[in-house]
Protein backbone atom coordinates (compact mmCIF):
# COMPACT_ATOMS: atom_id res chain seq x y z
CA UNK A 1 71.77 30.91 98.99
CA UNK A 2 73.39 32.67 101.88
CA UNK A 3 71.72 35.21 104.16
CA UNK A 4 73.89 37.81 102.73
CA UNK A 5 72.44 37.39 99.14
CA UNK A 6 68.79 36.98 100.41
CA UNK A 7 69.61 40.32 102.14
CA UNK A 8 67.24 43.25 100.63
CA UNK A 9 68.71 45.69 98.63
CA UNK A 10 68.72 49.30 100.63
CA UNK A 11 66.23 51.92 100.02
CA UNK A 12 67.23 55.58 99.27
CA UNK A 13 64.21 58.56 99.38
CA UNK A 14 64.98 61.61 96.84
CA UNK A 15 63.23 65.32 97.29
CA UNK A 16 63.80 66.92 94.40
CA UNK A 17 63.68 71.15 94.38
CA UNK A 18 64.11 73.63 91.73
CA UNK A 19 64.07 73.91 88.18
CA UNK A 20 64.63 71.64 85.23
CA UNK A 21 68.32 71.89 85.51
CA UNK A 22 68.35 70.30 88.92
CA UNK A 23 65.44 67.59 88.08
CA UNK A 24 68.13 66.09 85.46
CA UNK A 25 70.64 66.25 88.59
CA UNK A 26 68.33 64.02 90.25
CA UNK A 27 66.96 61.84 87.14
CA UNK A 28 70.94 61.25 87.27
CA UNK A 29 71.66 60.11 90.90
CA UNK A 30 68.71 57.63 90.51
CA UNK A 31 70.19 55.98 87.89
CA UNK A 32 73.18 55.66 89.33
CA UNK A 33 71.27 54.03 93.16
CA UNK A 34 69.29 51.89 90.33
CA UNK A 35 72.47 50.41 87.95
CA UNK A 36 74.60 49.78 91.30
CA UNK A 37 71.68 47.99 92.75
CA UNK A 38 69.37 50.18 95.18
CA UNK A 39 65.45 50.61 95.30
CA UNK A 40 63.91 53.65 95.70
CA UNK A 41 61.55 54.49 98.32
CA UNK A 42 58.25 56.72 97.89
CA UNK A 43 58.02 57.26 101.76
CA UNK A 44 60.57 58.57 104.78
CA UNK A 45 59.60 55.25 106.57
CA UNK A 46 60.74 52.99 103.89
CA UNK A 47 63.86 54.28 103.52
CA UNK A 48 67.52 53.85 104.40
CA UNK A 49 68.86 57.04 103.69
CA UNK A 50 67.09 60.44 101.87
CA UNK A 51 68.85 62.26 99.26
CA UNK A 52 67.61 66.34 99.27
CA UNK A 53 68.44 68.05 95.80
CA UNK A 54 67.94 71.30 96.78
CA UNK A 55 67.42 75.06 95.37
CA UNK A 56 69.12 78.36 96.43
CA UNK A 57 68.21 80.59 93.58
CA UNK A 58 65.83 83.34 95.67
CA UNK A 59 66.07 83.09 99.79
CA UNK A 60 62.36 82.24 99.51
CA UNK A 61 63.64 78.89 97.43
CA UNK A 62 66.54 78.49 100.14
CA UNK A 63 64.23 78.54 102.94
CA UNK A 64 61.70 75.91 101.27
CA UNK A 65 64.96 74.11 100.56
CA UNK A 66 65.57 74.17 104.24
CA UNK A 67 62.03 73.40 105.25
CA UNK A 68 62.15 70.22 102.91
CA UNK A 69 65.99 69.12 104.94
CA UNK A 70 64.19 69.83 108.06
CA UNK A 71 61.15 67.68 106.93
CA UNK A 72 63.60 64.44 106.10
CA UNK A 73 65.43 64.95 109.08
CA UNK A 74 62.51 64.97 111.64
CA UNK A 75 62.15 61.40 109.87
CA UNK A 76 64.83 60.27 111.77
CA UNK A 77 66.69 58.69 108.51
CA UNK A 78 69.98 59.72 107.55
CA UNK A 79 69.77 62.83 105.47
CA UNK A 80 72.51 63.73 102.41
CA UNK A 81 72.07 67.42 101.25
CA UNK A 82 73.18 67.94 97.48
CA UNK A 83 72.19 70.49 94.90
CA UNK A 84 72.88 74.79 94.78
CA UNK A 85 71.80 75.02 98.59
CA UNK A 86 74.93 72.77 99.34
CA UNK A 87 77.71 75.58 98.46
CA UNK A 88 76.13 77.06 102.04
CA UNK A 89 76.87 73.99 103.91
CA UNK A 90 77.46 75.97 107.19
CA UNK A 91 73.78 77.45 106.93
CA UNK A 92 72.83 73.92 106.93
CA UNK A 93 74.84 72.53 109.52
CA UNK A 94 73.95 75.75 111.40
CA UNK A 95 69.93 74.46 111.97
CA UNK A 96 70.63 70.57 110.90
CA UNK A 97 74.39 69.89 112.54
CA UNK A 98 73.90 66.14 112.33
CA UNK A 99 73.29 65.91 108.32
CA UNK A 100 75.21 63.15 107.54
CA UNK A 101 76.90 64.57 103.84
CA UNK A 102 76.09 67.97 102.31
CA UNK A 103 77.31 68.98 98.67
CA UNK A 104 77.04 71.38 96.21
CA UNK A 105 74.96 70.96 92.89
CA UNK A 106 75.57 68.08 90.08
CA UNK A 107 78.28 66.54 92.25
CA UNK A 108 76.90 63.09 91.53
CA UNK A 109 80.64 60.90 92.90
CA UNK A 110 79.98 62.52 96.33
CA UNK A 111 76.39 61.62 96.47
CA UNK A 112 77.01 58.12 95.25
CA UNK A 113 80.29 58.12 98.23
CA UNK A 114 77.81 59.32 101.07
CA UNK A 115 75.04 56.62 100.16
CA UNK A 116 77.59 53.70 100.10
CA UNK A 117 78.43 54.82 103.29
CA UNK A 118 75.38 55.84 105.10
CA UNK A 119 73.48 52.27 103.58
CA UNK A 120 76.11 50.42 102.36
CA UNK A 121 74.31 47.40 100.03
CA UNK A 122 75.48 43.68 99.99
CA UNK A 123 78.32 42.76 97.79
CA UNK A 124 76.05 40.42 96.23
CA UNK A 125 73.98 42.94 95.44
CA UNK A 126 72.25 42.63 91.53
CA UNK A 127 73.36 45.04 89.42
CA UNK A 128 70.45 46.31 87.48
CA UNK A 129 69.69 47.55 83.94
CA UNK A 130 68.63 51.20 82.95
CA UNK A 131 66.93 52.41 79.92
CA UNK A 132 69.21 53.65 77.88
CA UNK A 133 68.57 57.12 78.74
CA UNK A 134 68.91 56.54 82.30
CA UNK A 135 66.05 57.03 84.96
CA UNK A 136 63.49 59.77 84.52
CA UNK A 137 61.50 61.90 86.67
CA UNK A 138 59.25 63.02 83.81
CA UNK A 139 56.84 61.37 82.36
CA UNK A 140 58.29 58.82 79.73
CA UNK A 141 56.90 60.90 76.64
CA UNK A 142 59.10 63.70 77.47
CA UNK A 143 62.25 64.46 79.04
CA UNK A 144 64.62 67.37 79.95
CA UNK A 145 67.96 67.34 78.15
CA UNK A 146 70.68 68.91 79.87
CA UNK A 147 73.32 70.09 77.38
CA UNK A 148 75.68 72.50 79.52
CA UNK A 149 76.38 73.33 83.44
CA UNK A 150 76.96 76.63 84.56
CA UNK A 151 76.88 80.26 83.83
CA UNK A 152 79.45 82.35 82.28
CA UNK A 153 77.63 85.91 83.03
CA UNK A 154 77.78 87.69 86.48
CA UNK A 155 73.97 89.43 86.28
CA UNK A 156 74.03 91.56 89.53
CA UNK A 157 70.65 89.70 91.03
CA UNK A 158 71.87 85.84 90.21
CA UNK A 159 74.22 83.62 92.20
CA UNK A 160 74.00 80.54 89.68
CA UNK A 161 78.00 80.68 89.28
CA UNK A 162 79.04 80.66 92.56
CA UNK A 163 76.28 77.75 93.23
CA UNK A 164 76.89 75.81 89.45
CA UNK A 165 80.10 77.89 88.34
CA UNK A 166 80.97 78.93 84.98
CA UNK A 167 79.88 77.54 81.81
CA UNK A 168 81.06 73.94 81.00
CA UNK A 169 79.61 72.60 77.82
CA UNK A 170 79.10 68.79 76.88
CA UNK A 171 80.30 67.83 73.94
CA UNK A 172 77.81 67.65 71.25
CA UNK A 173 78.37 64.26 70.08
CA UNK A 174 77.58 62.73 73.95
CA UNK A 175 74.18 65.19 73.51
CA UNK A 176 73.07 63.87 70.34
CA UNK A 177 74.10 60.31 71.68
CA UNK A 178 72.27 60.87 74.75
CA UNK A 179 68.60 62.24 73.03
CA UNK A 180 69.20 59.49 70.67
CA UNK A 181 68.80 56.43 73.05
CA UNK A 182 65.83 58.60 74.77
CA UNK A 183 63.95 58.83 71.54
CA UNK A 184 64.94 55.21 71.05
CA UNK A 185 63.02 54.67 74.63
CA UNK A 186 59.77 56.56 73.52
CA UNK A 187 60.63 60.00 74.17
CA UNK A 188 58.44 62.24 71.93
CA UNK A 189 60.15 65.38 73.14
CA UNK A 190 63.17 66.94 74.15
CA UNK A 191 63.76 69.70 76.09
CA UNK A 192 66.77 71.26 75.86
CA UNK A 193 68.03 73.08 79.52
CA UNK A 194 70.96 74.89 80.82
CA UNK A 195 71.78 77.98 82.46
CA UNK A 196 72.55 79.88 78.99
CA UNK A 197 71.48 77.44 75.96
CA UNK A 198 72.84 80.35 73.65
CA UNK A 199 76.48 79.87 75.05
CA UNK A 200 76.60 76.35 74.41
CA UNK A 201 80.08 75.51 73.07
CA UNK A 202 81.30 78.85 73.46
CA UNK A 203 84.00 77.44 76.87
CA UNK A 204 84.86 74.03 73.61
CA UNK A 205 85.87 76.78 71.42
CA UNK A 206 83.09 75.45 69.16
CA UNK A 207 85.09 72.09 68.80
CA UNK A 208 84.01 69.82 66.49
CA UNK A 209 82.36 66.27 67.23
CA UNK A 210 81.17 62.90 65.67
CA UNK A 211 77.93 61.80 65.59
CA UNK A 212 76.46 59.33 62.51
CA UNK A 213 79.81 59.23 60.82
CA UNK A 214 79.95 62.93 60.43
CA UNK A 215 81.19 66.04 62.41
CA UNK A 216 78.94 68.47 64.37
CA UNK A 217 79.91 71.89 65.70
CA UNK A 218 79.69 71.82 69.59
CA UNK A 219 77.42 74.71 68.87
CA UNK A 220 73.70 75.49 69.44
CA UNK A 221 72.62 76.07 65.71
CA UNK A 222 74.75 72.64 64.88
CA UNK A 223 73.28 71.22 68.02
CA UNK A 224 69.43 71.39 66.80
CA UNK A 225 70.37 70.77 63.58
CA UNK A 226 71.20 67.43 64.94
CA UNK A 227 68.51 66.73 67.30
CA UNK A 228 66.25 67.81 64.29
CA UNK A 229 67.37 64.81 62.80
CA UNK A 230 65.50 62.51 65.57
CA UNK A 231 61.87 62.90 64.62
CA UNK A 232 60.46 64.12 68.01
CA UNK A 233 59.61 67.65 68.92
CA UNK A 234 62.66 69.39 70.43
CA UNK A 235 61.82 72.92 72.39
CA UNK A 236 64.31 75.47 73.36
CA UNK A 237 64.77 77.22 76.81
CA UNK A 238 66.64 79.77 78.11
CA UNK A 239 67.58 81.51 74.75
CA UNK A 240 69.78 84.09 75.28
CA UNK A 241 69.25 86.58 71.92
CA UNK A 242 72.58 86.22 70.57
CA UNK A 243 73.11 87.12 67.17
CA UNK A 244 73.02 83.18 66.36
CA UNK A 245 70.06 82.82 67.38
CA UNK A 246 69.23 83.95 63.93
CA UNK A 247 70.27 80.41 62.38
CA UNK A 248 68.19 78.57 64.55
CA UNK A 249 64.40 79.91 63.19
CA UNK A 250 64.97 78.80 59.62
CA UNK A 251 65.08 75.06 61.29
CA UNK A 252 62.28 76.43 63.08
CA UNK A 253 60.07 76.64 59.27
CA UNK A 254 60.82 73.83 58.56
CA UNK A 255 59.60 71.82 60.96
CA UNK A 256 63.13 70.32 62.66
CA UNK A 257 62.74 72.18 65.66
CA UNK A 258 59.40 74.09 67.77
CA UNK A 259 58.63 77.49 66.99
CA UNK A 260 59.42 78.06 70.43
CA UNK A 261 61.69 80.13 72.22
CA UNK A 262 62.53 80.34 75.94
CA UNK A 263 64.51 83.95 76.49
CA UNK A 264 64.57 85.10 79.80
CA UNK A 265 64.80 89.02 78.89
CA UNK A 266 64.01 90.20 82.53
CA UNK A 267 63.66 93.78 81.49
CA UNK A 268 63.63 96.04 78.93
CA UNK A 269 64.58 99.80 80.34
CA UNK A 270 68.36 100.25 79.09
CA UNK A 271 68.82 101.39 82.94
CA UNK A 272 67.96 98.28 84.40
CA UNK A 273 69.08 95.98 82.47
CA UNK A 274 72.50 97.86 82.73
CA UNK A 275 72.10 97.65 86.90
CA UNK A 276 71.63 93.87 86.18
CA UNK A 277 73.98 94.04 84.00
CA UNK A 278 72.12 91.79 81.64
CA UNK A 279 73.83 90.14 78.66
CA UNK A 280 72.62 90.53 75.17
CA UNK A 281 71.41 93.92 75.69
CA UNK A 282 70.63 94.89 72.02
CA UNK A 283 68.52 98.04 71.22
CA UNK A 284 67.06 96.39 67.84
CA UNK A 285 65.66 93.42 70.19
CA UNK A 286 62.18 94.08 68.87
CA UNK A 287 63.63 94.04 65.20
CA UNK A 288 64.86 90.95 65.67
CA UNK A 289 62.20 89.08 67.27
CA UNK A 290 60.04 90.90 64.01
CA UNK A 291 62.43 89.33 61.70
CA UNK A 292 61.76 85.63 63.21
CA UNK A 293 58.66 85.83 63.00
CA UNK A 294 58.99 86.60 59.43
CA UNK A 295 60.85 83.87 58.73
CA UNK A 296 58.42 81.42 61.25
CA UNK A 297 55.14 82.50 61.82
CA UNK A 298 53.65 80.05 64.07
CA UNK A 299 57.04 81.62 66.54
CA UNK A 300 56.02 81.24 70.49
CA UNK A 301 57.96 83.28 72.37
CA UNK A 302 57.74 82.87 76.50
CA UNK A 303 59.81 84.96 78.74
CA UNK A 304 60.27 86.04 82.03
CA UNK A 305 60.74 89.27 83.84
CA UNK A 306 61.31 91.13 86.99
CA UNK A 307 59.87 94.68 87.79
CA UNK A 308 61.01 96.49 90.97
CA UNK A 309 65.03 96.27 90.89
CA UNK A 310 66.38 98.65 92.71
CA UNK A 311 66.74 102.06 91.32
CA UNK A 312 63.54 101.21 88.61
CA UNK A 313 61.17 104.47 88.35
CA UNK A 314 57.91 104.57 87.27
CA UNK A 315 59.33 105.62 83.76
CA UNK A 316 61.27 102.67 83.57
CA UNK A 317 58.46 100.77 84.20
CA UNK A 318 56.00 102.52 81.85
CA UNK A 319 58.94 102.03 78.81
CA UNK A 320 58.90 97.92 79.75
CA UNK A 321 55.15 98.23 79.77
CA UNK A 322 55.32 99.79 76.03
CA UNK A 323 58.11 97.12 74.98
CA UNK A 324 56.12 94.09 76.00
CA UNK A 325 52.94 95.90 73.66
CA UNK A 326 55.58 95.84 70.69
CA UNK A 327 56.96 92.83 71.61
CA UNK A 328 53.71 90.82 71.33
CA UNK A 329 54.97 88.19 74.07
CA UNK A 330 52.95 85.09 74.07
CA UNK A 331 53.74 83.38 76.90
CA UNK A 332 55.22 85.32 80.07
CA UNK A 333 55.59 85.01 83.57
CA UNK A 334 57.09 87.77 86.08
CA UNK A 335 58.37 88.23 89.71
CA UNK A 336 58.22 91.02 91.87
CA UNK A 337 62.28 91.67 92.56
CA UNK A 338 63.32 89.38 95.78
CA UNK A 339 66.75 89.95 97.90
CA UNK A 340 69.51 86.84 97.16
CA UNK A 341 71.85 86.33 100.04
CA UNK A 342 74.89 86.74 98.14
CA UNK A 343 73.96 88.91 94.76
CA UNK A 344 75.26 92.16 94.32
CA UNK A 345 71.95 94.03 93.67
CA UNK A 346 71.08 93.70 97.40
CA UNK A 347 73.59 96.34 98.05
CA UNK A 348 72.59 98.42 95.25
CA UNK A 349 70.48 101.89 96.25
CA UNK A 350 66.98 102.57 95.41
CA UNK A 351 65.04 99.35 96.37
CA UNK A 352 61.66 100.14 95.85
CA UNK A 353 59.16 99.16 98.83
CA UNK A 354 57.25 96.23 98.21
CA UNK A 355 53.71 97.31 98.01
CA UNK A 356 54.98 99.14 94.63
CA UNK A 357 56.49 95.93 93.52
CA UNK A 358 53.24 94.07 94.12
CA UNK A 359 51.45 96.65 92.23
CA UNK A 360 53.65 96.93 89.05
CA UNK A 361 53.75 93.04 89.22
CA UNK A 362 49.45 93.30 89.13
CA UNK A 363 49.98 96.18 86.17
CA UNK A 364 52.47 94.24 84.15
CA UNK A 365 50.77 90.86 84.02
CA UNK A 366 47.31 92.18 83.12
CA UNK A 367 49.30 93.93 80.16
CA UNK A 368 50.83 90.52 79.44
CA UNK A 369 47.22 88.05 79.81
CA UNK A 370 45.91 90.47 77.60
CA UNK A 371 48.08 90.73 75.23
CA UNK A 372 48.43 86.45 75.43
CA UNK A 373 44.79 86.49 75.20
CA UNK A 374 44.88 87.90 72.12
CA UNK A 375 47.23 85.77 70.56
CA UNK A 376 45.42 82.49 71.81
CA UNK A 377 42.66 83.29 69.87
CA UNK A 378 44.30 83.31 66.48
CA UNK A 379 44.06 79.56 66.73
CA UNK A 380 40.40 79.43 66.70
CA UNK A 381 38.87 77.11 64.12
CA UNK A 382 42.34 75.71 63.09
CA UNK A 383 43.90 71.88 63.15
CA UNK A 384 46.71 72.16 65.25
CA UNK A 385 49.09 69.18 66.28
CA UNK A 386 49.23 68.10 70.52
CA UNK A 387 50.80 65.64 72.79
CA UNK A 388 48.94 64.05 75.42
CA UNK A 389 50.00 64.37 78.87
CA UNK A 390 47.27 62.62 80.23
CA UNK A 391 43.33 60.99 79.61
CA UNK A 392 40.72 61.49 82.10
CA UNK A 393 38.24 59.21 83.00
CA UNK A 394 35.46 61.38 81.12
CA UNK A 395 37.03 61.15 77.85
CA UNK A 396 39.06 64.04 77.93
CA UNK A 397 42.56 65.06 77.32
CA UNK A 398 44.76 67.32 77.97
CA UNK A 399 47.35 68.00 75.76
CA UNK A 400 49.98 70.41 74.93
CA UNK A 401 50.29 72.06 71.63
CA UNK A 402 53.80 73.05 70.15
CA UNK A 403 53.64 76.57 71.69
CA UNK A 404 53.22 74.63 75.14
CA UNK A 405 56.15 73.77 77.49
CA UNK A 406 55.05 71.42 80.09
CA UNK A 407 53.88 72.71 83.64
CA UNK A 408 54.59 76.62 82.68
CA UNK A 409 52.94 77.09 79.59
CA UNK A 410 49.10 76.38 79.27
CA UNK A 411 47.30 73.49 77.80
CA UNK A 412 45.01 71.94 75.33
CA UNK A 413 42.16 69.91 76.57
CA UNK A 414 40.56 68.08 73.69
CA UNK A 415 36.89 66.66 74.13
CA UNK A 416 35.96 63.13 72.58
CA UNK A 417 39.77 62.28 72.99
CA UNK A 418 38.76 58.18 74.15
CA UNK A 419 41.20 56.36 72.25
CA UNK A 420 43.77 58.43 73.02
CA UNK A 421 47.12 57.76 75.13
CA UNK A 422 49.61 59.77 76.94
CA UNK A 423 52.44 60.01 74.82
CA UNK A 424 49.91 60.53 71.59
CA UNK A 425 50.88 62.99 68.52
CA UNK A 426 47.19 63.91 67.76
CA UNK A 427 45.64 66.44 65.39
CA UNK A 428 42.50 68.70 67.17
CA UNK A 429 40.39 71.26 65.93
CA UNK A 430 40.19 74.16 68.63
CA UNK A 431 36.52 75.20 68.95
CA UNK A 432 37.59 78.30 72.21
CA UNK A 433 40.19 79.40 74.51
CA UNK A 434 39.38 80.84 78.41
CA UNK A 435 42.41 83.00 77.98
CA UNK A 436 45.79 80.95 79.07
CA UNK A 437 44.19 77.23 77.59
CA UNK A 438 42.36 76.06 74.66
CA UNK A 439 39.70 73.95 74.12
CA UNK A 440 39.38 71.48 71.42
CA UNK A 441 37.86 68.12 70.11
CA UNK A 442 39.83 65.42 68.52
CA UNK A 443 39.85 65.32 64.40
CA UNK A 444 41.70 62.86 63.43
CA UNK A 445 43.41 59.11 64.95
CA UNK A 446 46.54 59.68 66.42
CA UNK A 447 49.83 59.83 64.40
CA UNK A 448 51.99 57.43 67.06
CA UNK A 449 50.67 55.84 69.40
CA UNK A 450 52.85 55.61 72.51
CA UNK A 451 53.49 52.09 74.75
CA UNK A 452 51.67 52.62 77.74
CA UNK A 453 54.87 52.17 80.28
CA UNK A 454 54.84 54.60 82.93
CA UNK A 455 57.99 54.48 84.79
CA UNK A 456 57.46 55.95 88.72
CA UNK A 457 60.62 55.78 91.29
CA UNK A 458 59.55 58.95 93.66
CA UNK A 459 56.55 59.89 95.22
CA UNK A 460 57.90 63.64 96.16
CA UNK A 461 59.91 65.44 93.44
């Protein structure tokens, strides 16, 4: 065998920043480096060249973006910048001038074009398989299913469409393909991602697709009709509450699909939401949400919000404060307003000084962990359904119930839980909650039990 075949494959690093949406970006570069024959390094030292998926989305997510570029470039390897932060490449170049390649987000050929040029590989080099669902960041019992790119609304405090542009759908046939072959590699749930899951199809003209022998609407309520089909749990973020919407949360019932929903409705005071100029800004919101949980009663709703945008008064305020009581939010989260480079509301008047941001923040969430408090404790006493994430040495789990997203959502940690696996569909009877988790003990064997292959390519996304 010739040196040149002995030679070792090169090693590329990955950082990975930002949300879901980016993490598949990444899952997908890797799986390119893997299928054309590079290893992946878990250190700066061992590598050849470091990919840096970065986030722009706030200017405090740009800066850690910067801070992570500056980190793999005091390594002294050759640095390629990808991801939203790349559409600023003259910021970059500005502190880093000698970045090898920057560009902007899910631009996977120019990636794969800087590596072979930065650390070229042998042209002997083994081509090796994938799983069928390509490389994965995420645990193997779950993964993050990507089903659109891009953003077809211009919301005054968001610069997603100048960083991912506007909204281009997969077809749904390649979506259902793709969740197929992941549930086929022990994926026990899906999690559907993209910048407005509500628009899906919506750029296709709804076009139709195959999938099985029969055609599918490139539409969301078609969409988890299909994915309901796989047997695995399949959750639902960034809901937009369109008025099809409504056709999803009779799947819901019956069992196809979580009764979960992701919907990011930021505010609530028809002012603000008209200076964000928010889509889907419908007066009988609370109706509606009423009306699904009619129809589903074990709903979860999580959302997100933002209280001080310019120009909001204390009334404004006080009327999201009453919405989220009527509402009856179970999950929530919510930022104090932040400046984007780039965004129209940092031009807007009335920004409101940051001490009474801080404070309405502290008002709103107390409202919202009391009001999620509340909710928790229905499920006291009752056999609910979990995955594992992971076992701890004492015996203990901790799990995620079907009103649980993984890392934002809270858990389930389930005492006497020994023969359990990550990856396990196990019933548990809750015995307490502490107010964002629950406690529980393990009733019953569990329904699948998962191969214990953990796949790990990256030590820092």
């Amino acid at each position: 065998m010739s040196a040149e075949a002995r030679a070792p494959a090169p090693k590329i690093g990955m950082v990975s920043l930002g949300c879901p949406k980016a993490l598949v970006d990444s899952e997908r570069i890797l799986t390119r480096l893997r299928t054309e024959g590079y290893e992946t390094s878990a250190s700066y030292d061992g590598s050849d060249a470091v990919v840096v998926n970065t986030c722009a989305f706030l200017d405090s997510a740009r800066e850690e973006s910067l801070e992570a570029i500056g980190e793999a470039h005091a390594s002294g390897r050759p640095v390629i910048v990808t991801g939203c932060l790349g559409a600023e490449a003259e910021l970059i170049r500005a502190r880093f001038p000698d970045i090898r390649h920057i560009s902007g987000a899910h631009r996977y050929d120019e990636v794969m074009a800087a590596v072979h040029e930065t650390a070229p590989r042998s042209p002997f080099a083994e081509l090796v398989p994938t799983p069928p669902g390509g490389l994965k960041l995420t645990p193997r019992h779950y993964a993050y299913l990507k089903i659109s790119e891009g953003c077809n609304h211009r919301c005054s405090f968001c610069i997603i469409p100048s960083l991912r542009g506007d909204l281009a759908s997969r077809p749904v046939g390649e979506v259902l393909r793709e969740a197929e072959a992941l549930v086929a590699d022990g994926v026990k749930e899906l999690l559907v991602v993209s910048q407005d899951t509500s628009a899906y199809g919506l750029d296709l003209r709804y076009a139709a697709d195959d999938w099985r022998g029969r055609a599918w609407r490139t539409d969301l309520p078609d969409l988890a009709r299909g994915l309901g089909e796989l047997g695995v749990w399949v959750r639902l973020h960034y809901v937009y509450p369109y008025p099809h919407v409504d056709r999803v949360i009779p799947l819901m019932a019956e069992g196809k699909v979580l009764p979960y929903l992701d919907i990011p409705f930021q505010h609530a005071a028809p002012g603000v939401l008209k200076a964000m100029k928010r889509p889907a800004n419908e007066a009988r919101t609370l109706e509606r949400i009423a009306a699904w949980r009619a129809i589903a009663p074990e709903l979860v709703i999580r959302s997100t919000f933002v209280v001080g945008f310019p120009g909001e008064t204390e009334a404004d305020f006080a009327f999201l404060l009453q919405w989220l009581e009527e509402a009856q939010l179970d999950r929530v989260g919510c930022f104090a307003y932040e400046n984007v480079a780039g965004a129209p509301a940092r031009d807007l008047p009335g920004h409101v000084p940051e001490e009474v941001k801080q404070e309405r923040r502290a008002r709103f969430m107390a409202a919202a962990e009391r009001i999620a408090r509340t909710r928790l404790r229905r499920q006291l006493g009752r056999e609910i359904e979990v995955l594992v994430d992971q076992v701890r040495g004492d015996g203990t789990a901790i799990a995620r119930s079907k009103g649980d997203a993984p890392e934002i959502d809270g858990r389930v940690l389930v005492r006497g839980a020994g023969a359990l696996r990550p990856g396990d569909l196990a019933r548990v009877r809750v015995e307490r909650t502490d107010g964002h988790d629950l406690h529980a003990v393990h009733a019953r064997p569990p329904a699948r039990p998962a191969p214990r292959r953990v796949h790990r390519v990256i030590s820092r996304v």
